[in-house]
PDB file of N, CA and C in Angstrom:
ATOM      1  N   UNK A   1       4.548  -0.267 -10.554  1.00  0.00           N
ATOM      2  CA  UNK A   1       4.360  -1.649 -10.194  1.00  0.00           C
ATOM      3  C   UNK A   1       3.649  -1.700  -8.834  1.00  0.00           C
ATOM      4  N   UNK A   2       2.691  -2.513  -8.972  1.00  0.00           N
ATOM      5  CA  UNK A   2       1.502  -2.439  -7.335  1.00  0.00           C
ATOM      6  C   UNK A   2       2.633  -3.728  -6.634  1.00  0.00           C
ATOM      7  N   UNK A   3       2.984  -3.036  -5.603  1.00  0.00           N
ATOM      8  CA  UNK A   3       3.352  -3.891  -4.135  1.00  0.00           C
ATOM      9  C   UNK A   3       2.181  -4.782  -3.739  1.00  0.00           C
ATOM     10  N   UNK A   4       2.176  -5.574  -3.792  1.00  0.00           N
ATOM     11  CA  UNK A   4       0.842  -6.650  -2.906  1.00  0.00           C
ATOM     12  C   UNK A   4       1.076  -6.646  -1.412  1.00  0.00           C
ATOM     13  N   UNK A   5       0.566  -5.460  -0.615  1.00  0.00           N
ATOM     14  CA  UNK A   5       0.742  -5.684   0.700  1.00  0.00           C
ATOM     15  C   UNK A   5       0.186  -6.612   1.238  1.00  0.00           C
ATOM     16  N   UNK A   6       0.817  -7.557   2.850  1.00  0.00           N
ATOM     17  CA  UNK A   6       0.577  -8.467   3.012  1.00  0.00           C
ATOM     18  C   UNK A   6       0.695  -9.709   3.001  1.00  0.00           C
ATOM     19  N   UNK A   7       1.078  -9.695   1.486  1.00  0.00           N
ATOM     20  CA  UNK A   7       1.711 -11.064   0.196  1.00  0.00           C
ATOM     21  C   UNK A   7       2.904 -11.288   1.042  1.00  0.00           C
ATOM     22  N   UNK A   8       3.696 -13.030   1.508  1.00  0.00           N
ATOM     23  CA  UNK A   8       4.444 -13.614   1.970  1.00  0.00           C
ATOM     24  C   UNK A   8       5.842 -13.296   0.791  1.00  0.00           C
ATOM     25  N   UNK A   9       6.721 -12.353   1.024  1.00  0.00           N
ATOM     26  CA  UNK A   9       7.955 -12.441   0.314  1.00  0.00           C
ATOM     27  C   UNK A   9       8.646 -13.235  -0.028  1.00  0.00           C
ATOM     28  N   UNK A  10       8.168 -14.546   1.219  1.00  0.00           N
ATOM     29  CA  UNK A  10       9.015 -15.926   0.407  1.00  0.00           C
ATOM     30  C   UNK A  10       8.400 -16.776   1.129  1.00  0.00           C
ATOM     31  N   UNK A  11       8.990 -18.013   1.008  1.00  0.00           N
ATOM     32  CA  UNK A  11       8.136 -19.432   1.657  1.00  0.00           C
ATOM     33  C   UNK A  11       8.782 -18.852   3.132  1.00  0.00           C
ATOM     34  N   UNK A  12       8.453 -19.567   3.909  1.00  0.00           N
ATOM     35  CA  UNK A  12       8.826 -19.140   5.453  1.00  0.00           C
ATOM     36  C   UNK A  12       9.777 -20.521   5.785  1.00  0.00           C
ATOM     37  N   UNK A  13      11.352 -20.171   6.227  1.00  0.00           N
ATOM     38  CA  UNK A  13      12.185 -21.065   6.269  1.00  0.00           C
ATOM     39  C   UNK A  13      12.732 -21.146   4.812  1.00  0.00           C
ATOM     40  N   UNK A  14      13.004 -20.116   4.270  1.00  0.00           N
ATOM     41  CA  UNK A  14      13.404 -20.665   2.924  1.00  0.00           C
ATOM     42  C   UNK A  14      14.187 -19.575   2.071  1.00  0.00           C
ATOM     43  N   UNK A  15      14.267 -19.617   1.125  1.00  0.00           N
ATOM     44  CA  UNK A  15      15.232 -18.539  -0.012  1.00  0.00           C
ATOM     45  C   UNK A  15      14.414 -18.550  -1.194  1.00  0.00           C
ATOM     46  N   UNK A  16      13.211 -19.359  -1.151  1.00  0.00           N
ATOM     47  CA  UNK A  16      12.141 -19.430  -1.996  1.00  0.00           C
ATOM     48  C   UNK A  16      11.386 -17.730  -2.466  1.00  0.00           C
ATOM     49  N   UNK A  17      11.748 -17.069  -3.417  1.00  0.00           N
ATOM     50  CA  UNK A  17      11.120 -15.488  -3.336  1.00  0.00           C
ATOM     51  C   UNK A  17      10.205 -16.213  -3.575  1.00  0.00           C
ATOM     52  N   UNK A  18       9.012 -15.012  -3.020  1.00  0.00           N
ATOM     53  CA  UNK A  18       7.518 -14.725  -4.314  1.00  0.00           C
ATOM     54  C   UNK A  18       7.163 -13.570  -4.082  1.00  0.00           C
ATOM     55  N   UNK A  19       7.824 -12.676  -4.017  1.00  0.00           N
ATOM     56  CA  UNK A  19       7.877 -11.525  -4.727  1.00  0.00           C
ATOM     57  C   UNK A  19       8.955 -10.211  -4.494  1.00  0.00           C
ATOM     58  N   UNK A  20       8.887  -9.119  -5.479  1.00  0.00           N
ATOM     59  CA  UNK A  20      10.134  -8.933  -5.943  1.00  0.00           C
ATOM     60  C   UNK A  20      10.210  -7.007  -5.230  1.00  0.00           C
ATOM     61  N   UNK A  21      11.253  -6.567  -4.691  1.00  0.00           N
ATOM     62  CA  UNK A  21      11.401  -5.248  -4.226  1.00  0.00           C
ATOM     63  C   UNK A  21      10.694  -4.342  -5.090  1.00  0.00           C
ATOM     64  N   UNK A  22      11.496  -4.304  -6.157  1.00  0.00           N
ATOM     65  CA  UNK A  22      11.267  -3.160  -7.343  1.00  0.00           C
ATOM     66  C   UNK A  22      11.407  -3.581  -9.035  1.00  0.00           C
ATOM     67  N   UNK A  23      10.804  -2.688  -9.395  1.00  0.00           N
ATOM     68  CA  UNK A  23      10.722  -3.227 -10.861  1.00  0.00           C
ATOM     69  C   UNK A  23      12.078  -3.584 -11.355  1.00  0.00           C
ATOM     70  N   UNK A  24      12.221  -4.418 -12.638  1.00  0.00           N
ATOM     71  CA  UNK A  24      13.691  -4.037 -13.081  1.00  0.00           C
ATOM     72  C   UNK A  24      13.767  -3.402 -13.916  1.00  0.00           C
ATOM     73  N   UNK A  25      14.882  -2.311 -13.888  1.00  0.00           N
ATOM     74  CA  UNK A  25      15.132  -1.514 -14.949  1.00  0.00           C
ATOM     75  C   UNK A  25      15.592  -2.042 -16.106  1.00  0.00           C
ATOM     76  N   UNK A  26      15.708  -2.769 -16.622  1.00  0.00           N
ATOM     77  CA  UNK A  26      15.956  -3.617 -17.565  1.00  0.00           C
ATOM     78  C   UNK A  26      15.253  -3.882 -18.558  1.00  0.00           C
ATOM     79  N   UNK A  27      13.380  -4.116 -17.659  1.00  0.00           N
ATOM     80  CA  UNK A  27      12.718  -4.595 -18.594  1.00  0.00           C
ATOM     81  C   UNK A  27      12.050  -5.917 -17.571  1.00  0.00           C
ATOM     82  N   UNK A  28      10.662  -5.774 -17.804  1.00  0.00           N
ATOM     83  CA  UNK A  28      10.064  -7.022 -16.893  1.00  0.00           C
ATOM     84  C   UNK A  28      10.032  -8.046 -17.789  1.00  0.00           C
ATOM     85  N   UNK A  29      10.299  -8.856 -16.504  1.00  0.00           N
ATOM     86  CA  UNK A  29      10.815 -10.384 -16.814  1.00  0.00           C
ATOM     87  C   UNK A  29       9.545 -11.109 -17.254  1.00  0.00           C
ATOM     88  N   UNK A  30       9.091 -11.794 -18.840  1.00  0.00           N
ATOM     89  CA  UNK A  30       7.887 -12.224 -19.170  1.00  0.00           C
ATOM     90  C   UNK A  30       7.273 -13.607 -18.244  1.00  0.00           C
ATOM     91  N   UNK A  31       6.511 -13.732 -18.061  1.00  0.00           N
ATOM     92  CA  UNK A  31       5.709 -14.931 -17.284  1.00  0.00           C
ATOM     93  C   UNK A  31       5.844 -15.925 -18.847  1.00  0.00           C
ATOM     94  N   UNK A  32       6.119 -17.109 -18.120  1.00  0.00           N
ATOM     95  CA  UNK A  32       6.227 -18.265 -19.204  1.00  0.00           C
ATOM     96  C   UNK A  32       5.406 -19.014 -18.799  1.00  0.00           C
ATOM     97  N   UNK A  33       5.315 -20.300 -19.391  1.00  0.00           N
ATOM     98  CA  UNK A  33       4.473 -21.727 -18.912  1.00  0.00           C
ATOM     99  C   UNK A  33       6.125 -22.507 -18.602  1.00  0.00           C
ATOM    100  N   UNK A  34       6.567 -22.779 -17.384  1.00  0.00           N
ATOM    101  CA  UNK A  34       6.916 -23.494 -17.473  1.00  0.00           C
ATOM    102  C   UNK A  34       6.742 -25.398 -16.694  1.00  0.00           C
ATOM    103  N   UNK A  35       7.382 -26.270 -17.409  1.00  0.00           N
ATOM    104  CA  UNK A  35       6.871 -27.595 -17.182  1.00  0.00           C
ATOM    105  C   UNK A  35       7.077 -28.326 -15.701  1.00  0.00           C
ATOM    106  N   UNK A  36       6.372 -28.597 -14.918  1.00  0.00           N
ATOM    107  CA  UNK A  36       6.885 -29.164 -13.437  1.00  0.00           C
ATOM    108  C   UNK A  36       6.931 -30.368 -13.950  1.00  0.00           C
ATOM    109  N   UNK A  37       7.737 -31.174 -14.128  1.00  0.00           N
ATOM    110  CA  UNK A  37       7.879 -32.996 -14.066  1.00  0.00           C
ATOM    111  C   UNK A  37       7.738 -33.362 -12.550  1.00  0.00           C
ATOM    112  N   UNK A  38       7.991 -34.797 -12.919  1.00  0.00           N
ATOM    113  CA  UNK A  38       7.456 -35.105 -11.699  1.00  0.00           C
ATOM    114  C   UNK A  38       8.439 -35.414 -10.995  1.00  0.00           C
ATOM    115  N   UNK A  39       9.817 -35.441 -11.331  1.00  0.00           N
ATOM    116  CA  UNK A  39      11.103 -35.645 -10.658  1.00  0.00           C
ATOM    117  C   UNK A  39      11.505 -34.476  -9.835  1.00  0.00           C
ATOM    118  N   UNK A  40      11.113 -33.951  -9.872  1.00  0.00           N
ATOM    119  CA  UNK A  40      11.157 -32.256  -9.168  1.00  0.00           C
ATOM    120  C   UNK A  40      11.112 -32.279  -7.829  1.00  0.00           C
ATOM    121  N   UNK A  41      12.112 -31.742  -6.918  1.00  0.00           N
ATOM    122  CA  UNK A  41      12.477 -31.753  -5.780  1.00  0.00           C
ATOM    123  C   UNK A  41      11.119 -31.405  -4.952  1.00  0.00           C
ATOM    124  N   UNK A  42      11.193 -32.476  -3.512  1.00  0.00           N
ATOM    125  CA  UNK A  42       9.828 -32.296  -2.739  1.00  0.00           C
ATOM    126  C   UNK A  42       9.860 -30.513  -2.096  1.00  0.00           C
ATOM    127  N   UNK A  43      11.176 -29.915  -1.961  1.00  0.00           N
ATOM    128  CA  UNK A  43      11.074 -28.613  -1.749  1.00  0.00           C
ATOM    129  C   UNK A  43      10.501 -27.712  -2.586  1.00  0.00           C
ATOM    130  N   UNK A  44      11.413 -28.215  -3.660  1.00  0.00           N
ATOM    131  CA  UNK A  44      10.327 -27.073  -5.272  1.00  0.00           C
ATOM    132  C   UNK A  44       8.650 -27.139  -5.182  1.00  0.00           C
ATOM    133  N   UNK A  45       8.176 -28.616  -4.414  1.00  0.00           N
ATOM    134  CA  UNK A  45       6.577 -28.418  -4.764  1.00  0.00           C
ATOM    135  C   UNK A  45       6.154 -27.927  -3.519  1.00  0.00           C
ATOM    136  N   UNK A  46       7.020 -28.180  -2.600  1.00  0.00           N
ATOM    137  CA  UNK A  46       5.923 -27.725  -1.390  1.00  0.00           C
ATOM    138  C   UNK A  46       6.279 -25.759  -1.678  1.00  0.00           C
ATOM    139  N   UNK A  47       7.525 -25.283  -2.283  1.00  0.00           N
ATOM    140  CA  UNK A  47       7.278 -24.306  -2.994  1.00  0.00           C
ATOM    141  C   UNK A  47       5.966 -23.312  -3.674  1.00  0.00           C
ATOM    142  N   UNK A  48       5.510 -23.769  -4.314  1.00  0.00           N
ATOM    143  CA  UNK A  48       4.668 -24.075  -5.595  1.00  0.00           C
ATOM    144  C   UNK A  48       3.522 -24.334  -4.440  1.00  0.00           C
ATOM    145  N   UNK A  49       3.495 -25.087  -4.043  1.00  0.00           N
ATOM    146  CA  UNK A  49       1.924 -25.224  -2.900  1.00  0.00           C
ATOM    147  C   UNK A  49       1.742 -24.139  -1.823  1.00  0.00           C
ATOM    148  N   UNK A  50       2.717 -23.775  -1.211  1.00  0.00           N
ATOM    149  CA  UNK A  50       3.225 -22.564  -0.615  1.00  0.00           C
ATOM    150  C   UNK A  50       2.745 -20.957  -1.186  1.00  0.00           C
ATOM    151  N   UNK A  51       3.188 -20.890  -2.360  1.00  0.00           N
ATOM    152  CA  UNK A  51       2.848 -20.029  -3.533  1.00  0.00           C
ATOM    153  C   UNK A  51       1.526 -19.931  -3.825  1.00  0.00           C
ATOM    154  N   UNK A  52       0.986 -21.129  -4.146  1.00  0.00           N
ATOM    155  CA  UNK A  52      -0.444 -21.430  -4.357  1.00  0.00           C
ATOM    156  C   UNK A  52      -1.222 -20.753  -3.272  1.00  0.00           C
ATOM    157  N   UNK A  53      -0.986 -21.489  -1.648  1.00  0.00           N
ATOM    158  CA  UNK A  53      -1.660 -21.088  -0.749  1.00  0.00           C
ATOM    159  C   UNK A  53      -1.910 -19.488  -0.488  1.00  0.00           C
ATOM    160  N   UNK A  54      -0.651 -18.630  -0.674  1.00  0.00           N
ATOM    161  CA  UNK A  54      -0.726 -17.250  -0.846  1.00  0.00           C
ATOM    162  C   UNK A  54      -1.252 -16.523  -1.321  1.00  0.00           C
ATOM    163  N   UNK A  55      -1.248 -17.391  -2.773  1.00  0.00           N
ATOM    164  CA  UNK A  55      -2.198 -16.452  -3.865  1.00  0.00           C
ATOM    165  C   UNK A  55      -3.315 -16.967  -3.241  1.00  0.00           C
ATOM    166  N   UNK A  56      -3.957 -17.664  -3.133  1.00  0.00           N
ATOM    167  CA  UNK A  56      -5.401 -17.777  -3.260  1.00  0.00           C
ATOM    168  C   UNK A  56      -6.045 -17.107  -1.622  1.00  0.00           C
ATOM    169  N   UNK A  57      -5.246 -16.806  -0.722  1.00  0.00           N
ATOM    170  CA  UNK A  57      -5.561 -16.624   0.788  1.00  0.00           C
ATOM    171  C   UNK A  57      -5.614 -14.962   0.515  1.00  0.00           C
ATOM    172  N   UNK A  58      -4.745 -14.378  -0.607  1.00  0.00           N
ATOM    173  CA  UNK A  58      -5.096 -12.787  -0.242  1.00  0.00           C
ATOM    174  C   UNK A  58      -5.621 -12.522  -1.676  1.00  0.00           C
ATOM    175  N   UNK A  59      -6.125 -13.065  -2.990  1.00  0.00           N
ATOM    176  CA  UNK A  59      -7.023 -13.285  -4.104  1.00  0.00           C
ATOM    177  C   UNK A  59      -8.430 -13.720  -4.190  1.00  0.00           C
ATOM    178  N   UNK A  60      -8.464 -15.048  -3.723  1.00  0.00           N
ATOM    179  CA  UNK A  60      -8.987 -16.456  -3.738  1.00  0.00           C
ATOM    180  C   UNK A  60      -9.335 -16.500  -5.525  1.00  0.00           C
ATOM    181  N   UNK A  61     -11.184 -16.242  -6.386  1.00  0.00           N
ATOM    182  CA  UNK A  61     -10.843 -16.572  -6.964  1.00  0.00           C
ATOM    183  C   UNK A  61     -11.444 -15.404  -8.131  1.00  0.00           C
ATOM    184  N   UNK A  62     -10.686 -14.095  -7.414  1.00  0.00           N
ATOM    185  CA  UNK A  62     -10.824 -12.200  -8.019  1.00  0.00           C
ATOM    186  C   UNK A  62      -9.567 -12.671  -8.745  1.00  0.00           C
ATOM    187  N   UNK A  63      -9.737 -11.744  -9.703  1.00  0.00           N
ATOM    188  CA  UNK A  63      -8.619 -11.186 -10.950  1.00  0.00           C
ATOM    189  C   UNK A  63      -8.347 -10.735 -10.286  1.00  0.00           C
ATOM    190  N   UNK A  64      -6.687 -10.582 -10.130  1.00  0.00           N
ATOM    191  CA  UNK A  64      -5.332  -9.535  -9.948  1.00  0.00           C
ATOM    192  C   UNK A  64      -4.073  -9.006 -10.777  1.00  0.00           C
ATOM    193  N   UNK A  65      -3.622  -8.422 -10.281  1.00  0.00           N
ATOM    194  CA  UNK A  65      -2.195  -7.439 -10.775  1.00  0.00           C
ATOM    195  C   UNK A  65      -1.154  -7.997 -10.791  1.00  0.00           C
ATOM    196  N   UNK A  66      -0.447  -8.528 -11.801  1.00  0.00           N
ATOM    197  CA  UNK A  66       0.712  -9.252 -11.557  1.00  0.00           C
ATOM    198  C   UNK A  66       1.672  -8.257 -10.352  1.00  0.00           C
ATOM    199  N   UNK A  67       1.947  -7.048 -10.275  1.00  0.00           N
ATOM    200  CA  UNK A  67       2.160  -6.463  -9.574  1.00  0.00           C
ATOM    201  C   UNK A  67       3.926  -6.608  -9.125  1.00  0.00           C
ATOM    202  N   UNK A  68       4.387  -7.301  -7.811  1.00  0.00           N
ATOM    203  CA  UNK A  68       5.839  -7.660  -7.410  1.00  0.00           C
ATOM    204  C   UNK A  68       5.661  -9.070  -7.247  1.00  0.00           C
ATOM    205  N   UNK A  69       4.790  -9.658  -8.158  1.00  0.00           N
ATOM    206  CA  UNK A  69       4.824 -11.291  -7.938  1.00  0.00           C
ATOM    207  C   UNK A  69       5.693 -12.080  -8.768  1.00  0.00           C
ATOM    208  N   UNK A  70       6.529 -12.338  -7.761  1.00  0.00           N
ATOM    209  CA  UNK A  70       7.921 -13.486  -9.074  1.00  0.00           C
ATOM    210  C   UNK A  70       7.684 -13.839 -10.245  1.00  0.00           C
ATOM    211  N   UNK A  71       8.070 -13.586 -11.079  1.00  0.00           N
ATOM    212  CA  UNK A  71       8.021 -13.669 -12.228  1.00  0.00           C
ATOM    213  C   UNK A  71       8.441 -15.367 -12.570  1.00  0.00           C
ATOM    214  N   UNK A  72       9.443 -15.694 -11.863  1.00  0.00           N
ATOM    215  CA  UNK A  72      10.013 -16.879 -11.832  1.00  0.00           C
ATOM    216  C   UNK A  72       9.082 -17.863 -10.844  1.00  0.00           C
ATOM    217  N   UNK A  73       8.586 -17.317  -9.757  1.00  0.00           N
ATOM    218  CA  UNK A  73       7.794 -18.505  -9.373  1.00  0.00           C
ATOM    219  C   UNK A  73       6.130 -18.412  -9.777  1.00  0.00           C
ATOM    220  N   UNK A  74       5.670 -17.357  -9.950  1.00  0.00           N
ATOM    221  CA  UNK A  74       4.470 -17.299 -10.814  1.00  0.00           C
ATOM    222  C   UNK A  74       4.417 -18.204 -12.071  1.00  0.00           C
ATOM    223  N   UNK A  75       5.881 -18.341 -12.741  1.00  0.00           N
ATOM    224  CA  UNK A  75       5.671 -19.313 -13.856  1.00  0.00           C
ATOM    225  C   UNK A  75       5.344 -20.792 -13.655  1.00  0.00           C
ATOM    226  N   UNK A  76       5.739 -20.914 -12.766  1.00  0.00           N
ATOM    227  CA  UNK A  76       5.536 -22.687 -12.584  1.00  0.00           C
ATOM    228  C   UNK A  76       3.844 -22.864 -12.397  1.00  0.00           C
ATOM    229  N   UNK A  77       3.079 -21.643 -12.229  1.00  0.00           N
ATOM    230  CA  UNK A  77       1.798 -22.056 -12.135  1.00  0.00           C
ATOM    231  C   UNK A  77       0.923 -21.789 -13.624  1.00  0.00           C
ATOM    232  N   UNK A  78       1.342 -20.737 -14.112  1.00  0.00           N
ATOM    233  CA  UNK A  78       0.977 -19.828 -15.132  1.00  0.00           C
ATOM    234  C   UNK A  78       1.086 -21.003 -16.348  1.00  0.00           C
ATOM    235  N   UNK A  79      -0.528 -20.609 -16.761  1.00  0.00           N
ATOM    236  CA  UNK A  79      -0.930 -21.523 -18.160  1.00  0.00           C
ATOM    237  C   UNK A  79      -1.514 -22.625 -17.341  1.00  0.00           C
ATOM    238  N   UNK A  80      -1.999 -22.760 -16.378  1.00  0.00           N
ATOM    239  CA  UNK A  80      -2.670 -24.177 -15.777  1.00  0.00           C
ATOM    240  C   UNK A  80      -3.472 -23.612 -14.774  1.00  0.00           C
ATOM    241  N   UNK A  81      -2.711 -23.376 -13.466  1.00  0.00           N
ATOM    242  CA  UNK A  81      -3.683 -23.157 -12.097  1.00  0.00           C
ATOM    243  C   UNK A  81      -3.947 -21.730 -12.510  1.00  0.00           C
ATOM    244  N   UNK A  82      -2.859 -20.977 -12.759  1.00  0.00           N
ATOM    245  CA  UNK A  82      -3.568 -19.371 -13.221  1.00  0.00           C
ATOM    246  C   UNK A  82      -2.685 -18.996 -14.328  1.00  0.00           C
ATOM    247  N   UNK A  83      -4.068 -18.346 -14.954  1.00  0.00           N
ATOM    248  CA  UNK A  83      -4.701 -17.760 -16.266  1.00  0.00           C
ATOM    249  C   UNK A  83      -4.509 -16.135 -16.484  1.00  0.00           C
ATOM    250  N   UNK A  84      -4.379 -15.921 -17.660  1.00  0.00           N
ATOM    251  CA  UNK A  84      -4.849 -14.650 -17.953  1.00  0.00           C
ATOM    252  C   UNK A  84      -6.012 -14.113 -18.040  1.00  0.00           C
ATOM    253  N   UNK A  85      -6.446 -13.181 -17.017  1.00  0.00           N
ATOM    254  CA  UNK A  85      -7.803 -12.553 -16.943  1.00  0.00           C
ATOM    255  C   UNK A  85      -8.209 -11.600 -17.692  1.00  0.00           C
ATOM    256  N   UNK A  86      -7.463 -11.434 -19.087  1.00  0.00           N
ATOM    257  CA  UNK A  86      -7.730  -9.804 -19.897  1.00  0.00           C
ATOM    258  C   UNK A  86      -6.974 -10.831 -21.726  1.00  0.00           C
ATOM    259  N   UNK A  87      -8.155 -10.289 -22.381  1.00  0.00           N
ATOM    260  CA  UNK A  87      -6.873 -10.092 -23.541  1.00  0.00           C
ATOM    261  C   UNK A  87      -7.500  -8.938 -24.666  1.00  0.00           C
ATOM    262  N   UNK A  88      -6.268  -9.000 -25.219  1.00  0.00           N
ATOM    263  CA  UNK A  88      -5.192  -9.100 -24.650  1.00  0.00           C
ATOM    264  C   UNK A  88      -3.892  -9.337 -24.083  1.00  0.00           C
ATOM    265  N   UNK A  89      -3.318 -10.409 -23.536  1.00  0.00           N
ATOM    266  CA  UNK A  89      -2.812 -10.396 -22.273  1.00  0.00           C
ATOM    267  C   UNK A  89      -1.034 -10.140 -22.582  1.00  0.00           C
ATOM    268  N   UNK A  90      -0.272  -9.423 -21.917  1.00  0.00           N
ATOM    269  CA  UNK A  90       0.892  -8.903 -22.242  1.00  0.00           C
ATOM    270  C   UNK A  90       1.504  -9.358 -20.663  1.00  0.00           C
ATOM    271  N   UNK A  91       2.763 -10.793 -21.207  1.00  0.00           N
ATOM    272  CA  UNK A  91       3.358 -11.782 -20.447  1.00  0.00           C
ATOM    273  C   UNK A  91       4.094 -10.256 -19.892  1.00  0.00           C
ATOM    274  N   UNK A  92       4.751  -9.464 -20.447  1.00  0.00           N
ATOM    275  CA  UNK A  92       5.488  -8.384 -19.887  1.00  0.00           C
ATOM    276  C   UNK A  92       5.354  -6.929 -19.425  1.00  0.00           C
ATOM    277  N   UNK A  93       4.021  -6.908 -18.484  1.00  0.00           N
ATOM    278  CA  UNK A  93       3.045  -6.320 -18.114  1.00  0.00           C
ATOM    279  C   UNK A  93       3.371  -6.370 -16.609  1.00  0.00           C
ATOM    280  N   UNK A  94       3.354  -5.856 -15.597  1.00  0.00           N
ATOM    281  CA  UNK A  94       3.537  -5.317 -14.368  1.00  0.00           C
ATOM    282  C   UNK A  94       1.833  -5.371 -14.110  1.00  0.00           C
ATOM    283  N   UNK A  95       1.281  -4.877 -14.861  1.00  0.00           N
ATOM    284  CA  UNK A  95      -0.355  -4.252 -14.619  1.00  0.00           C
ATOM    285  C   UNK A  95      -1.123  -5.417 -14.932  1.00  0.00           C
ATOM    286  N   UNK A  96      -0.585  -6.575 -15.985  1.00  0.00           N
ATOM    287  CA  UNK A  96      -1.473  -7.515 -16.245  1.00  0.00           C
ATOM    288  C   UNK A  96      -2.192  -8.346 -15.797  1.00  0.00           C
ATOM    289  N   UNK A  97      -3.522  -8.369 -15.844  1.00  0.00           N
ATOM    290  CA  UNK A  97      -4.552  -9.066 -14.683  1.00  0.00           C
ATOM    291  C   UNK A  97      -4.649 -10.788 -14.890  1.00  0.00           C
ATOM    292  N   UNK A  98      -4.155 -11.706 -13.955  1.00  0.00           N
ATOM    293  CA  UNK A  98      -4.251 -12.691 -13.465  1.00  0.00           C
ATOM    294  C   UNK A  98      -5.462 -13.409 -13.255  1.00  0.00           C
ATOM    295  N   UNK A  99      -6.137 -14.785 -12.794  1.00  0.00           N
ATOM    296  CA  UNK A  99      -6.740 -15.239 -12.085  1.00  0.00           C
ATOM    297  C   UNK A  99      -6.707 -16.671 -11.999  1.00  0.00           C
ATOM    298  N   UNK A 100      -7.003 -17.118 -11.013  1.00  0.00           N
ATOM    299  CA  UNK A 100      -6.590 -18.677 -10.103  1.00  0.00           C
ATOM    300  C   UNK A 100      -7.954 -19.467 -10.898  1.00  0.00           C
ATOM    301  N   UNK A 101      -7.464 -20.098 -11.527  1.00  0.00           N
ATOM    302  CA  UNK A 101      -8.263 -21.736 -12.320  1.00  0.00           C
ATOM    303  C   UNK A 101      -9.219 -22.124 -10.752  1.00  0.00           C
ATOM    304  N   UNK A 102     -10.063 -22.414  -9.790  1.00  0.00           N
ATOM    305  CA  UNK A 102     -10.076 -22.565  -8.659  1.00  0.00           C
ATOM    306  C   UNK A 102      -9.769 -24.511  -8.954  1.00  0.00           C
ATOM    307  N   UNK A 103     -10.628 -24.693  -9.672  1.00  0.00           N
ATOM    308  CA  UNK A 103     -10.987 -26.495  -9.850  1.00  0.00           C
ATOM    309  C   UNK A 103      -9.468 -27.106 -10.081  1.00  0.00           C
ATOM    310  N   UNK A 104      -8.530 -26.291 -10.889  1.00  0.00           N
ATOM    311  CA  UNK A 104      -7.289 -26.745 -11.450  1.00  0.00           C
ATOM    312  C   UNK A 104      -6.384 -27.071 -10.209  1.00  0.00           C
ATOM    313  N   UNK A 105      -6.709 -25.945  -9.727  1.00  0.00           N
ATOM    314  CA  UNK A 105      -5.554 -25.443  -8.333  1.00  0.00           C
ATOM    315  C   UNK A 105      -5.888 -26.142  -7.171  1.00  0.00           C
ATOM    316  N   UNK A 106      -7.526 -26.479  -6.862  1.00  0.00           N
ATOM    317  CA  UNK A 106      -7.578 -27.818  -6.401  1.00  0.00           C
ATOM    318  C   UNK A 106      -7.043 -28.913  -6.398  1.00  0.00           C
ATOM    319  N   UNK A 107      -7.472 -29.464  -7.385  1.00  0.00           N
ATOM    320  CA  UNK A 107      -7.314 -30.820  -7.918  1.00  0.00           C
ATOM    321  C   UNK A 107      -5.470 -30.413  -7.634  1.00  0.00           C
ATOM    322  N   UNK A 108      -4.453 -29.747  -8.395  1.00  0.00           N
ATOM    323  CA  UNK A 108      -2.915 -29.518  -8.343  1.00  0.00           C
ATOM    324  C   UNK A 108      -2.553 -29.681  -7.090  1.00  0.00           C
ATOM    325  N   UNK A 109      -3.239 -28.332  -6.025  1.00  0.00           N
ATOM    326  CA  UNK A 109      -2.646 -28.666  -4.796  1.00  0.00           C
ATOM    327  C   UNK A 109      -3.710 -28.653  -3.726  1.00  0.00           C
ATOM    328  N   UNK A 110      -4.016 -29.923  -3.665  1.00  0.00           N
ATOM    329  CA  UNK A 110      -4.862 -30.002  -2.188  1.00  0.00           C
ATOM    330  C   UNK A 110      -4.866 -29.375  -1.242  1.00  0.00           C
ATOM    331  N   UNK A 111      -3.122 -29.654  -0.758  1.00  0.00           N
ATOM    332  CA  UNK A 111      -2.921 -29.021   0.304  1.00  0.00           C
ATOM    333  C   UNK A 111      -2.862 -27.454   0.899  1.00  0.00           C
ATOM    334  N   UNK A 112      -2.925 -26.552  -0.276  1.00  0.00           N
ATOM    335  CA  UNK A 112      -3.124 -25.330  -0.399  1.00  0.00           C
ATOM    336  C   UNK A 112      -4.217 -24.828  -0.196  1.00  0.00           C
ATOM    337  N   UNK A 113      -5.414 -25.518   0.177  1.00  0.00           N
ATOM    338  CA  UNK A 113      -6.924 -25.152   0.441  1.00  0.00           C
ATOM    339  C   UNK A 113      -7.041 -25.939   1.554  1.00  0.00           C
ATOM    340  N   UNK A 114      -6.579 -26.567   2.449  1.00  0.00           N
ATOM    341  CA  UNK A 114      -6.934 -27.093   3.590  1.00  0.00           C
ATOM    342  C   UNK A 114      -7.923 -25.834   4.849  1.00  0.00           C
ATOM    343  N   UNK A 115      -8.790 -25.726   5.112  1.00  0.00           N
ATOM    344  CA  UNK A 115      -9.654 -24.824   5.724  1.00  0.00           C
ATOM    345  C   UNK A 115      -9.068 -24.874   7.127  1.00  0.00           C
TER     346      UNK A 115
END
């Protein structure tokens, strides 16, 4: 499993992971689509915008390695702002290559591209 050196371990001020020590022995955890409504706590999005800003500041808009990236907070983006870059594509893949929608992830989170 590729470590993303660099990559923010969690939101700063927070318990928010985005990303994970070591693989699990268990079995990696599949990337889903899951649904953000809009009732969703202002912490969960500035989450998620947080997340956003990360990926795209050490990515921008190169294919990557799912690598030690939360599986759980990678989902809230996965199937919209980012895509599968290979097929392919195997949700339960450590190695599986990623990439950031740029226009999606715009338009989603403004505030995550502020220059």
């Amino acid at each position: 499993m590729l470590k993303h050196r660099g990559f923010p371990g969690r939101m700063p001020g927070s318990d928010f992971q985005f990303t994970i020590r070591r693989a699990n022995p268990k079995g990696v955890t599949p990337l889903t689509r899951r649904e953000r409504r809009s009732d969703r706590k202002s912490v969960d999005r500035r989450a998620d915008t947080a997340f956003m800003a990360a990926l795209w500041e050490c990515f921008g808009d190169e294919p990557f390695e799912r690598g030690n990236l939360d599986a759980g907070r990678l989902s809230w983006l996965f199937g919209r702002e980012v895509v599968p870059a290979q097929d392919p594509f195997d949700p339960e893949d450590y190695e599986a290559l990623l990439v950031i929608k740029e226009g999606l992830a715009r338009a989603s989170f403004p505030d995550a591209f502020e220059d």
